[in-house]
Every structure is written in structure tokens, then in C-alpha cells.
Protein backbone atom coordinates (compact mmCIF):
# COMPACT_ATOMS: atom_id res chain seq x y z
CA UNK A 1 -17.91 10.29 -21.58
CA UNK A 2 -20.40 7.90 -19.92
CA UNK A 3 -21.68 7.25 -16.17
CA UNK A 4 -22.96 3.51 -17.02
CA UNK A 5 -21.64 0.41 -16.22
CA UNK A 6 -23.32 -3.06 -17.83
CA UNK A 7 -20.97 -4.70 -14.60
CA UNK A 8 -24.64 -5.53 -12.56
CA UNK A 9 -24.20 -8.86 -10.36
CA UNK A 10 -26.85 -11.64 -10.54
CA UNK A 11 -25.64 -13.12 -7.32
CA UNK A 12 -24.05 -12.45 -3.80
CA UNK A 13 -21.06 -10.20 -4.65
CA UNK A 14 -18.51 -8.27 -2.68
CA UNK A 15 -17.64 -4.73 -2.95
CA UNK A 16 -13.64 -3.37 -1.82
CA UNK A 17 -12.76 0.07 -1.33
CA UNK A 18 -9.54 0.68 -0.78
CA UNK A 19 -9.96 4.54 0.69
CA UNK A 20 -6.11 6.58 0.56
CA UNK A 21 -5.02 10.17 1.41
CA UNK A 22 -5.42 11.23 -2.27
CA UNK A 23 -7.53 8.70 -3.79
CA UNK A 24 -10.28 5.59 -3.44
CA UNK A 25 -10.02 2.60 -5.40
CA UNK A 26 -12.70 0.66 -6.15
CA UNK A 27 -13.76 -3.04 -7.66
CA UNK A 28 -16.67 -5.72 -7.66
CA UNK A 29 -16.27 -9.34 -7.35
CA UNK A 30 -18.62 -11.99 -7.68
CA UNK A 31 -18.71 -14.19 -4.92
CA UNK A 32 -17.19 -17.79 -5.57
CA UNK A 33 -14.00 -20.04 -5.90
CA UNK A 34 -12.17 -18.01 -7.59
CA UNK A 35 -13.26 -14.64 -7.36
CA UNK A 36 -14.26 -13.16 -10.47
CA UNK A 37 -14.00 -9.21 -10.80
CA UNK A 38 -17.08 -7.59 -12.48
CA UNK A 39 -15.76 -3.99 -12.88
CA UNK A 40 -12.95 -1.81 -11.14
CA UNK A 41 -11.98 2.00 -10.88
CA UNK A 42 -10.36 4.59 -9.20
CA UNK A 43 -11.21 8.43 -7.74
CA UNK A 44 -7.84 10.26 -8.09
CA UNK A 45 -6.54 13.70 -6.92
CA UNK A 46 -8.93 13.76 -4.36
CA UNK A 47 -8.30 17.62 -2.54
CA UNK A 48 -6.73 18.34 -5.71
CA UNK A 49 -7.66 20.62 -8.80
CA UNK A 50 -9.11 17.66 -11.40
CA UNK A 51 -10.74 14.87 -9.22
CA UNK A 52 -11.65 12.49 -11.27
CA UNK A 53 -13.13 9.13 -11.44
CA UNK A 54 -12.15 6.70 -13.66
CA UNK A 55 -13.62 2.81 -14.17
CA UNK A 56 -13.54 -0.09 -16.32
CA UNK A 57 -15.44 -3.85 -16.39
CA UNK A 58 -13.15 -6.92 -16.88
CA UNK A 59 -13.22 -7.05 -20.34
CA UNK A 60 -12.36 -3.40 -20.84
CA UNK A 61 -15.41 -2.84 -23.10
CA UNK A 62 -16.70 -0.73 -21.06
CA UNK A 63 -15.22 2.39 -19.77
CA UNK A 64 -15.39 5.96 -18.97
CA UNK A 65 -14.40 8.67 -16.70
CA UNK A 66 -16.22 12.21 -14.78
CA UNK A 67 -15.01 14.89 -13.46
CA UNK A 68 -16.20 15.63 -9.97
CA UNK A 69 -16.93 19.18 -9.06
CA UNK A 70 -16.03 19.24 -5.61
CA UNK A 71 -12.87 17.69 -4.30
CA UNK A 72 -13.16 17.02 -0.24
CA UNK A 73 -12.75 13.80 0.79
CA UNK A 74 -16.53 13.73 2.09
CA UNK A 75 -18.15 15.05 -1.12
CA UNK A 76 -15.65 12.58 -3.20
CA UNK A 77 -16.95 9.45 -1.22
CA UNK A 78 -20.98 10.42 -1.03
CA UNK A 79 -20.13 11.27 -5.44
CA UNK A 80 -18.41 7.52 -5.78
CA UNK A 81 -21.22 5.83 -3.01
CA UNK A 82 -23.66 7.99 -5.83
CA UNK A 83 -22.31 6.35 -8.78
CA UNK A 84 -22.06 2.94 -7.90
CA UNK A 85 -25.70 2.82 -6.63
CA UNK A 86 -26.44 3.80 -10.55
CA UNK A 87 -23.88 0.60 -11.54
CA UNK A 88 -25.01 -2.10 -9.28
CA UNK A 89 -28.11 -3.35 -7.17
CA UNK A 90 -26.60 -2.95 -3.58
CA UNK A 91 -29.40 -5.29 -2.15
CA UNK A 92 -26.92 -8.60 -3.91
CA UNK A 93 -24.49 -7.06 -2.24
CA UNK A 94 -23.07 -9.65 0.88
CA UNK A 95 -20.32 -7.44 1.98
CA UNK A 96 -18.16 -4.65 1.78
CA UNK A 97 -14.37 -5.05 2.39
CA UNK A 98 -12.07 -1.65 3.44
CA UNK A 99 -8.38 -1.63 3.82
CA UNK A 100 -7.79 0.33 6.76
CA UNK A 101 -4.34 1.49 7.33
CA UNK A 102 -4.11 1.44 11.23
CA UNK A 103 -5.48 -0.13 13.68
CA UNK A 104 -2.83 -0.49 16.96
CA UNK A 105 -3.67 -3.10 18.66
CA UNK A 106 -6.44 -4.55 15.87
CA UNK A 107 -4.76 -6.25 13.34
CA UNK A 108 -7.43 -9.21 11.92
CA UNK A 109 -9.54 -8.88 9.89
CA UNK A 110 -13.18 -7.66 11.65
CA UNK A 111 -16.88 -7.00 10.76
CA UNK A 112 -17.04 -2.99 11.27
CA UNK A 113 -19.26 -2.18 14.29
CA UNK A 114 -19.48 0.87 16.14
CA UNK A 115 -17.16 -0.09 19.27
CA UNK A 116 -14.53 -0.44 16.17
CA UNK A 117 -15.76 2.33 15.05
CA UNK A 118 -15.30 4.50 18.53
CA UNK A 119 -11.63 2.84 18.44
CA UNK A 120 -10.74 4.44 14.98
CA UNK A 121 -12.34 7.54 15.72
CA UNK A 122 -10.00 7.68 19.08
CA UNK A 123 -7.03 6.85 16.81
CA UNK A 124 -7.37 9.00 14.46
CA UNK A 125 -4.78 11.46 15.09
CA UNK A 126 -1.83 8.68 14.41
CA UNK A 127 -2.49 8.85 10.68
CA UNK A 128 -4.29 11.92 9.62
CA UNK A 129 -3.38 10.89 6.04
CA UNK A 130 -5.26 7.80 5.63
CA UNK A 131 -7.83 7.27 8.63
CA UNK A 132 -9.56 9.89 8.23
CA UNK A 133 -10.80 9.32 4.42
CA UNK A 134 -11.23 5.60 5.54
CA UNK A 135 -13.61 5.99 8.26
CA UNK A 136 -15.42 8.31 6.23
CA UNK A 137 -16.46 5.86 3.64
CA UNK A 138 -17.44 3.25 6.22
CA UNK A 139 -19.71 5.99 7.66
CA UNK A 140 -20.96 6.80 4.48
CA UNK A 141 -22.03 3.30 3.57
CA UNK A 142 -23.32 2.47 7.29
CA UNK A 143 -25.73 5.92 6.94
CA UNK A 144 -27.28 4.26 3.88
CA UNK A 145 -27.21 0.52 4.44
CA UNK A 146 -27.01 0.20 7.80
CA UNK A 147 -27.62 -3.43 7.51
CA UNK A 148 -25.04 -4.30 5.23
CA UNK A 149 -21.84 -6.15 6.43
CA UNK A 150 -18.52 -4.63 6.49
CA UNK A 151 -15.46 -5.53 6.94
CA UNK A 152 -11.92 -3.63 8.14
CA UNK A 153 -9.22 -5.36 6.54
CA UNK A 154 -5.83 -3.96 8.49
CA UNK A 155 -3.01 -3.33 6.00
CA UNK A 156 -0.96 -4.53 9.70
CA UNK A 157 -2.54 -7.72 9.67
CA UNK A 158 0.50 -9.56 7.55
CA UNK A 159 3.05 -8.47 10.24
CA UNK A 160 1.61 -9.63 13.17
CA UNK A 161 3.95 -12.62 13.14
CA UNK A 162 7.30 -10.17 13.58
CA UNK A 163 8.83 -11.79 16.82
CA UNK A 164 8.82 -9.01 19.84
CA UNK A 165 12.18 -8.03 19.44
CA UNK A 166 11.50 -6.63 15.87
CA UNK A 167 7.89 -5.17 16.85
CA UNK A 168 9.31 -3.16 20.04
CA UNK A 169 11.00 0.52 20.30
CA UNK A 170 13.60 1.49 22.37
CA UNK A 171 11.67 4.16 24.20
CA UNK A 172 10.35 4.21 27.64
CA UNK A 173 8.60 0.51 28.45
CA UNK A 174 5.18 2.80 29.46
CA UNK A 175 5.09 3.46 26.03
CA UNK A 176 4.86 -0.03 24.90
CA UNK A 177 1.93 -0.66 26.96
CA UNK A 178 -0.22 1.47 25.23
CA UNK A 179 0.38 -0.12 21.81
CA UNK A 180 3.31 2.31 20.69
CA UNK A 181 5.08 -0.67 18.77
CA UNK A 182 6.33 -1.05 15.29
CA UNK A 183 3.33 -2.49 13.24
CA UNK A 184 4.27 -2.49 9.51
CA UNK A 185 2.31 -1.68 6.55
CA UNK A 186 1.34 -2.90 3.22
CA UNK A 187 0.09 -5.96 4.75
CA UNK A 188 -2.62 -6.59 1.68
CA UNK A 189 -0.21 -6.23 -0.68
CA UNK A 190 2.29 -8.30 0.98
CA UNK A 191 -0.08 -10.78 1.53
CA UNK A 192 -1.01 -11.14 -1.99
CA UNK A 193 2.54 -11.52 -3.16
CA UNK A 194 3.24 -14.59 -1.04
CA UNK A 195 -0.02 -16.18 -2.36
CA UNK A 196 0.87 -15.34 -5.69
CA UNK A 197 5.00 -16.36 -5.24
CA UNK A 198 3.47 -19.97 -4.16
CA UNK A 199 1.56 -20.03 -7.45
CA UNK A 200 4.25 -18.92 -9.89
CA UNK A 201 7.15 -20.65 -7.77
CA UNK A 202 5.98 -23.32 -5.60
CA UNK A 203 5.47 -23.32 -1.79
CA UNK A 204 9.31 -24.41 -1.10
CA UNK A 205 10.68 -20.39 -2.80
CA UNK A 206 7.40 -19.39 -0.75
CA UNK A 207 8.61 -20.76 2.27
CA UNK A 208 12.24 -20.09 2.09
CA UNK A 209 14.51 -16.30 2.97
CA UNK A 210 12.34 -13.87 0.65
CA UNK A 211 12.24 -9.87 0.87
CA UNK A 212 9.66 -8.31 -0.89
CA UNK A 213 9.78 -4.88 -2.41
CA UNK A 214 6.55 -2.79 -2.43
CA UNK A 215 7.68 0.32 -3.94
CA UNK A 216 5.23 3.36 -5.15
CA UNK A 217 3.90 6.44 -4.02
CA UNK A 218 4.37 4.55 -0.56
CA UNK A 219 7.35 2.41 -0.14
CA UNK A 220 8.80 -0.78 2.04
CA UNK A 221 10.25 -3.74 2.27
CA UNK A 222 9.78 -6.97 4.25
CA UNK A 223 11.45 -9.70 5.10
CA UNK A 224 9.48 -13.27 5.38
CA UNK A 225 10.91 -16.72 6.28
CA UNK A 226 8.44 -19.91 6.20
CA UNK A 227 5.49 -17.65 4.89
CA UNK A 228 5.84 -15.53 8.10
CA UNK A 229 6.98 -11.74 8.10
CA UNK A 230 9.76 -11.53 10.48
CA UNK A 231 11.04 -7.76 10.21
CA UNK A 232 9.70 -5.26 7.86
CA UNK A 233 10.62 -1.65 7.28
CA UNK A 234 7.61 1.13 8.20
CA UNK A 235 7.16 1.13 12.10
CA UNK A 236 4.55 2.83 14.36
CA UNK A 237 3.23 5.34 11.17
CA UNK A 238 3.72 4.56 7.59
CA UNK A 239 5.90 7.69 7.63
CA UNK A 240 9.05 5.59 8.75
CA UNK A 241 11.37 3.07 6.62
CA UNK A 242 12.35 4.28 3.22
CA UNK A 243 12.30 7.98 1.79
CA UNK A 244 8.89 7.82 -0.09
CA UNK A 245 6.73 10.46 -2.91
CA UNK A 246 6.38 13.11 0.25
CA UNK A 247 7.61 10.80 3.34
CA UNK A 248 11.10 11.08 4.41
CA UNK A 249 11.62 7.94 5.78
CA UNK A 250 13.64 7.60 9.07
CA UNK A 251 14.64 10.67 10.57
CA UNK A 252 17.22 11.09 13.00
CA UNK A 253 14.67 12.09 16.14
CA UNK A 254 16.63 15.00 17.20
CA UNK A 255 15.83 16.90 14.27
CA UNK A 256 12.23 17.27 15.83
CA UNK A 257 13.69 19.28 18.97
CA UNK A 258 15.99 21.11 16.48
CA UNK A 259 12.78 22.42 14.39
CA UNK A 260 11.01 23.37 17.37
CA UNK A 261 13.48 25.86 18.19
CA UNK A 262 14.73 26.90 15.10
CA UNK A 263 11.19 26.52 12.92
CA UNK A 264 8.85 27.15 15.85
CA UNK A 265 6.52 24.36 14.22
CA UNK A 266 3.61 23.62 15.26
CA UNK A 267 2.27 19.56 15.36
CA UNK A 268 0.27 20.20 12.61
CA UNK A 269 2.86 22.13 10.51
CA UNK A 270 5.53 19.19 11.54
CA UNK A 271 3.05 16.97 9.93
CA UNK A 272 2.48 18.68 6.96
CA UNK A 273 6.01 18.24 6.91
CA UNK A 274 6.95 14.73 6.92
CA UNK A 275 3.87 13.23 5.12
CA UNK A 276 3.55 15.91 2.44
CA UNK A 277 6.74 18.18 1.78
CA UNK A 278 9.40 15.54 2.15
CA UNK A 279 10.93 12.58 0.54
CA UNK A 280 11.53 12.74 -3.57
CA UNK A 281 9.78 16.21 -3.14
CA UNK A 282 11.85 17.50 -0.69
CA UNK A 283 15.11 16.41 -2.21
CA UNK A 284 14.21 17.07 -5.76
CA UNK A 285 11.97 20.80 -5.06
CA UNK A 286 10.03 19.70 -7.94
CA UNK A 287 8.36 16.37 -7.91
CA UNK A 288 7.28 13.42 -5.83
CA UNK A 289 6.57 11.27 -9.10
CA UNK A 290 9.88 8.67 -9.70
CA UNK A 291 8.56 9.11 -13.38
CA UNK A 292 9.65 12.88 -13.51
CA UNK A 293 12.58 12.44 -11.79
CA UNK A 294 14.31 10.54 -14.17
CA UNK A 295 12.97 12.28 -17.26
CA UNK A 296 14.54 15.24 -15.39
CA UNK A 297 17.56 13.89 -13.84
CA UNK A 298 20.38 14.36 -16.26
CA UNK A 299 19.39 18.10 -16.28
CA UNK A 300 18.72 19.07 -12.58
CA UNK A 301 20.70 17.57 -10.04
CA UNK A 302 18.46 18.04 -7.16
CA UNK A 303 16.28 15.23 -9.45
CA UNK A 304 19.70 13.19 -10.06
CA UNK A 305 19.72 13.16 -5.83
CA UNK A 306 16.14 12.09 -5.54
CA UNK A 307 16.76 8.60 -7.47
CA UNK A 308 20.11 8.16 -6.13
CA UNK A 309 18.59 8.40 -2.18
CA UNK A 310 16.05 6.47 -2.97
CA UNK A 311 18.13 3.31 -4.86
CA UNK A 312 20.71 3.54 -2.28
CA UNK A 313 18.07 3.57 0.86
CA UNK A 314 16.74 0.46 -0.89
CA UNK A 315 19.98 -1.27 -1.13
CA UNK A 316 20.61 -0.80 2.22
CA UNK A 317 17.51 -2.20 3.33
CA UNK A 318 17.49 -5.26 0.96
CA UNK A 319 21.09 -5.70 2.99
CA UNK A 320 19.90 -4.96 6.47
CA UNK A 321 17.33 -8.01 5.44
CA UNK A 322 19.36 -10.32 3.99
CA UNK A 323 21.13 -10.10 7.18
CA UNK A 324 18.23 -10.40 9.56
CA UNK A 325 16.85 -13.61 7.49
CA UNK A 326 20.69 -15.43 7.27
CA UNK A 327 20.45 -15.13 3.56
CA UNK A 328 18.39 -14.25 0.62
CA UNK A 329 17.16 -16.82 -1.90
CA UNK A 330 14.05 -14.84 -3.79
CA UNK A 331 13.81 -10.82 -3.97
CA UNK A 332 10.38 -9.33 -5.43
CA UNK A 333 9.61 -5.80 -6.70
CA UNK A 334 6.19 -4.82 -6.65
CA UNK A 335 4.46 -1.25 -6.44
CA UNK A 336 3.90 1.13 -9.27
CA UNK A 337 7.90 1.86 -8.99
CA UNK A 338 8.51 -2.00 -8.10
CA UNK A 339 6.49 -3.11 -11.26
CA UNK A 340 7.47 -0.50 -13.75
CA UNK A 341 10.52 1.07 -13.57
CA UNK A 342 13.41 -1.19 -14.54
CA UNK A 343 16.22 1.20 -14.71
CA UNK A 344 15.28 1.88 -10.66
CA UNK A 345 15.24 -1.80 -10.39
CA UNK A 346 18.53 -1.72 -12.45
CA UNK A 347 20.18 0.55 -9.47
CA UNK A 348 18.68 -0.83 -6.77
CA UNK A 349 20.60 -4.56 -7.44
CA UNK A 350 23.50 -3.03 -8.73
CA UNK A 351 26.70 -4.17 -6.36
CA UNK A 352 24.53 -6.94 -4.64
CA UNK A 353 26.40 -9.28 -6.46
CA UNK A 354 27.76 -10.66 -3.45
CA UNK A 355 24.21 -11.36 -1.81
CA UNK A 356 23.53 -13.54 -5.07
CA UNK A 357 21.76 -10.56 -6.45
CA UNK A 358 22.07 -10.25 -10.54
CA UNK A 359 20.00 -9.55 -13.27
CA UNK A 360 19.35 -10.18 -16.74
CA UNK A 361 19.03 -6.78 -18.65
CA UNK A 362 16.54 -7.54 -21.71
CA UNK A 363 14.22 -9.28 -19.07
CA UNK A 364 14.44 -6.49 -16.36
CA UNK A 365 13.66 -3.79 -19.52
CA UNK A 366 10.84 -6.18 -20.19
CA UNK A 367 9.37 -5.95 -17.09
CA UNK A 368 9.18 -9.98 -17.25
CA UNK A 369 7.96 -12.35 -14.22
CA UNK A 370 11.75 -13.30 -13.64
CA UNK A 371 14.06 -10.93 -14.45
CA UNK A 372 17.31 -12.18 -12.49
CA UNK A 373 20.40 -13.78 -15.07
CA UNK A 374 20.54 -17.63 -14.95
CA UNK A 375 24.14 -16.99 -12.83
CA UNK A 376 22.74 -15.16 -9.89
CA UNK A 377 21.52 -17.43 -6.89
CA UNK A 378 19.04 -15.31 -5.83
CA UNK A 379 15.74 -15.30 -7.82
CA UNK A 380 14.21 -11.40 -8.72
CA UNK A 381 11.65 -11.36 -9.42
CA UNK A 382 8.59 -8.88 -10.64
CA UNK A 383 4.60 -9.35 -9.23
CA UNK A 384 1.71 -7.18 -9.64
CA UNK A 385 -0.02 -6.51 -6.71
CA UNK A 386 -3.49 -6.71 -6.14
CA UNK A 387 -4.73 -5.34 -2.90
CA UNK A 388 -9.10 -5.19 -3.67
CA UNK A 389 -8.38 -9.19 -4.29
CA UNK A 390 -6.93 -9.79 -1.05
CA UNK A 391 -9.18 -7.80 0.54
CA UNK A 392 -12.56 -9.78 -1.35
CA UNK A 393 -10.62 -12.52 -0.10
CA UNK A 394 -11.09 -11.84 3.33
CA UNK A 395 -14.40 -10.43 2.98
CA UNK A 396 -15.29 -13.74 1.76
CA UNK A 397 -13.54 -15.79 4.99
CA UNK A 398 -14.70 -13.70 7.43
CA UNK A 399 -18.03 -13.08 6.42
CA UNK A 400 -18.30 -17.30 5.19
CA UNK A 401 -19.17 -16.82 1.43
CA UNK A 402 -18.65 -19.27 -1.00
């Protein structure tokens, strides 16, 4: 195994971390119309047995992986901020770029000071799964180069064009005042798509009824009409929308009353609950991973369930969208489900023949760009996301780099 990377910039370069509840992705770009990536990696299983960290450059030449002795999410982001000060010369660097999950009422893009700072820390109950790991990298960085520019990229950003009536709850209007609104996530990812859909399919498919599919560990869907996103599926927490890996989805809210009395939870137990015992887990008792499940699912039935929910919670949505946007004219999957599972794909579009929906079998198995048949009217397509470019991207605009 080796620590060393031979990815060291000559000139101004951005650095994105992309900090989650279980992991930290990481990549280099070198400043510049277009962006060119220097190196990339990942630390996985973070508060798990086996954390390890895992990297490449952009020619895949040069590679390797370590295993990190301690697993906390503070020791896992001073061991990465460790490593890449042995990989690159942080003094080129002109800015680092986080995605940061949640941010109420701050949805563009920002330089990271400490009044943002005070605001996340004050927040930081609303998403104990992905705040807190975020912040911590940001403090991390700030400790050591306190003079170094960085950016909060808000995976809500995308969504901040959803008209009123699809942003507010039907709860008490004191509620709304204080920022308790449906926000959205996967707003880097989305972002990316519709940047890359104009660039595979021209700014008219761009601009027309499109729902996009960002399915993996976390899943939702959105729909967008002239570039915008009008509706989308997560709401106040990424916990709502689809059954995810651990996430249930949308609950009926009586079922938290009904708990109380009959579980006696406590808010920390409920948590544990819907963001880490529920979802494909829940239903299946033996996996969150959409991989397992189907290797699994023509011998356990609990498995068989999983998928099933999970296709036909998808199909309802793409449905629920097609209706909010008047139509349908380009669907894409993305996600590590989105991207590389075509038999979900397969069952997600089966019986949406009547929205226009069809595919072409030997392209879907082929995971191809287009995988719709030549007689549906809706185009399906597949698009691999890239979240660290978006968020170089906007390092780069807000921070005025060339």
C-alpha cells in the first residue's frame, strides 16, 4: 500500500470535501476553464469497524488505500486533513469548497465565517447525521489555515426556486416563520445533472418537463420546468420523500404519538430510528445495500419486499411529478442505484407506459446514456453525477477564480 500522491498543483487550485454521516469524499481541481481534477478519494465506514481511505489521480496511475486506526468522525477528518498536507502544498491552495447539507434559511453559496459558523452550530440538532461531521471539517481546516477561504456550498441551494405553495407545510403558520419549510436536498447533484442534460441534449430537453432521479444510499426525485426546480421530494430533513438505505421516507405523523406510548422512545432513540434502523433495513432485517437485496431476494421475502417498496414508492413519485409539471418529456436516473442497477430501473418504468415511459432492454442492461426504446415519448435517460465538480464550480464563482 502507499500514502503518496504525485497529484501536487503548480497553480491556484481548489480543494472539495464533501463531509457525510459515514464517509468524506475528497478531490483536487486545478483552477481554470474547465476544471481539471488532479486526484480524488474517499474515507469510508467512518464509526465503523474498517475505516478506510481510499484515493486515486486522474489517470489512475496512481493509487492506494490505509487503514485508519481510529474511526470517530473527529480523528477521521484531522487523519484525511493529515494526509493531504503530505499530497499537496496547501499554500496554492485558493479555496476550499464543502457541501453542507442544511442550512434553513441559507441556501447560496457563502464564504464560511464564524457568524455562519454560530448559525450551523445553532442548527445542528435538525440533522445530527450530516452537520455535525460537516462542521467538523470546516473547523478542522479553519484551526490550521485560518486564512484560507472556504466556502459552504448548500445541497438546498438548487430548490430555492420551488414556488411557496410547494416549499410550505400544513402546520401551524408560527412554524413557518421560523424557517420550518420544505427545503429539498441533493441540490449539487441536481445541479450538475441539468448542466450536464444541456450538454448531452441541448438547452430546449434542458428547459422542458424533466424529473430527475437521484437514487443511492440517499434517495429523491425532482421535478424541474425551464431549468427551475418546481417540487421535489425530501422536505424539512433529508429523512422525508422516498424509503431510503436506513430512512423510511414519509411517515404517517401519528405513528410518532403511537411510539411514545407504546415504545416510550426517547428523541434520541426516535432518531436512531428513522435515520438508521429504517428503510431497506427495516423492511428487509438484513441489509440497507439495494445490491444485497436482490442477490437475496428470490430466497428471503422480507428482501423481495425491500425492492418492491422501493420501485413502487418511485413510481409513484415519478407520477405525482408528471402530474405537478403537466407532463413528462425527459426522466434521468442518477445515484449509485440510479446509475447502476438496471433491473431497479427496469421496475421502476414498468406500467408507465401511459406517461410515455418505455425502455429499450439491451441499452438499460448496458447502463447506456439513453436507455429509453425509440417508441416511448419520453426520453430516460442515465447521468453520472458529480457533486466535488459542482461544488469547485462554485468555489470558483464565488471566490472569482479563473
Amino acid at each position: 500500500m502507499t500514502n503518496q500522491s504525485s497529484a501536487k498543483p503548480t497553480h491556484a487550485s481548489v480543494l472539495t470535501i464533501n463531509g457525510g454521516s459515514s464517509s468524506i469524499k475528497f478531490a483536487l481541481y486545478q483552477a481554470g476553464e474547465p476544471l481539471e481534477q488532479s486526484f480524488h478519494g474517499s474515507v469510508d465506514r467512518i464509526g465503523l469497524p474498517g475505516t478506510i481511505l481510499t484515493f486515486s489521480d486522474s489517470t489512475g496511475n496512481q493509487k492506494g488505500s490505509l487503514i485508519l486506526e481510529s474511526s470517530d468522525t473527529r480523528s477521521a477528518s484531522n487523519f484525511l486533513i493529515d494526509w493531504l498536507e503530505e499530497q499537496i502544498d496547501f499554500s496554492l491552495i485558493s479555496g476550499v469548497g464543502h457541501r453542507v447539507v442544511f442550512g434553513m434559511k441559507h441556501t447560496d453559496p457563502e464564504l464560511i465565517t464564524q457568524e455562519l459558523l454560530n448559525e450551523l452550530h445553532r442548527i445542528i440538532s435538525y440533522d445530527t447525521d450530516h452537520l455535525p461531521a460537516e462542521v467538523e471539517l470546516i473547523e478542522v481546516l479553519r484551526r490550521r489555515y485560518p486564512k484560507l477561504p472556504q466556502v459552504a456550498c448548500f445541497d438546498t441551494a438548487f430548490h430555492r426556486t420551488m414556488p411557496r405553495v410547494a416549499r410550505l407545510l400544513p402546520i401551524p403558520r408560527r412554524f413557518d416563520a421560523t424557517g420550518v419549510q420544505r427545503y429539498g436536498f441533493h441540490g449539487l447533484s441536481y445541479a450538475y445533472l441539468m448542466e450536464e442534460l444541456i450538454r448531452i441534449a441541448g438547452t430546449k430537453a434542458a428547459q422542458g418537463r424533466v424529473i430527475l432521479a437521484h437514487l443511492g444510499n440517499g434517495a429523491s426525485l425532482t421535478a424541474v420546468h425551464g431549468g427551475k426546480s418546481i417540487d421535489t421530494s425530501m422536505g424539512f430533513t433529508p429523512t422525508s420523500g422516498l424509503p431510503m438505505s436506513t430512512r423510511p421516507g414519509d411517515l404517517d405523523p401519528g405513528l410518532v404519538w403511537y411510539w411514545m406510548r407504546a415504545e416510550n422512545l426517547t428523541p434520541k432513540q426516535f432518531n436512531n430510528l428513522i435515520n438508521h434502523e429504517s428503510g431497506l433495513l427495516g423492511i428487509s432485517e438484513t441489509s440497507s445495500d439495494m445490491r444485497d437485496l436482490l442477490d437475496r431476494e428470490t430466497q428471503d421475502v422480507r428482501a423481495a419486499e425491500a425492492v418492491e417498496l422501493f420501485c413502487y414508492q418511485v413510481r409513484k413519485w415519478i407520477g405525482a411529478f408528471a402530474a405537478a409539471l403537466g407532463g413528462v418529456e425527459t426522466l434521468v436516473f442518477s445515484g449509485g442505484i440510479g446509475e447502476n442497477a438496471p433491473e431497479i430501473r427496469a421496475r421502476i418504468c414498468e406500467g408507465l407506459g401511459f406517461l410515455g415511459i418505455e425502455l429499450e432492454e439491451k441499452q438499460n442492461a448496458a447502463n447506456e446514456g439513453v436507455i429509453s426504446a425509440a417508441a416511448g415519448r419520453v426520453a430516460v435517460r442515465v447521468i453520472r453525477t458529480d457533486e466535488e465538480q459542482m461544488i469547485a464550480k462554485t468555489v470558483c464563482r464565488v471566490l472569482g477564480l479563473g
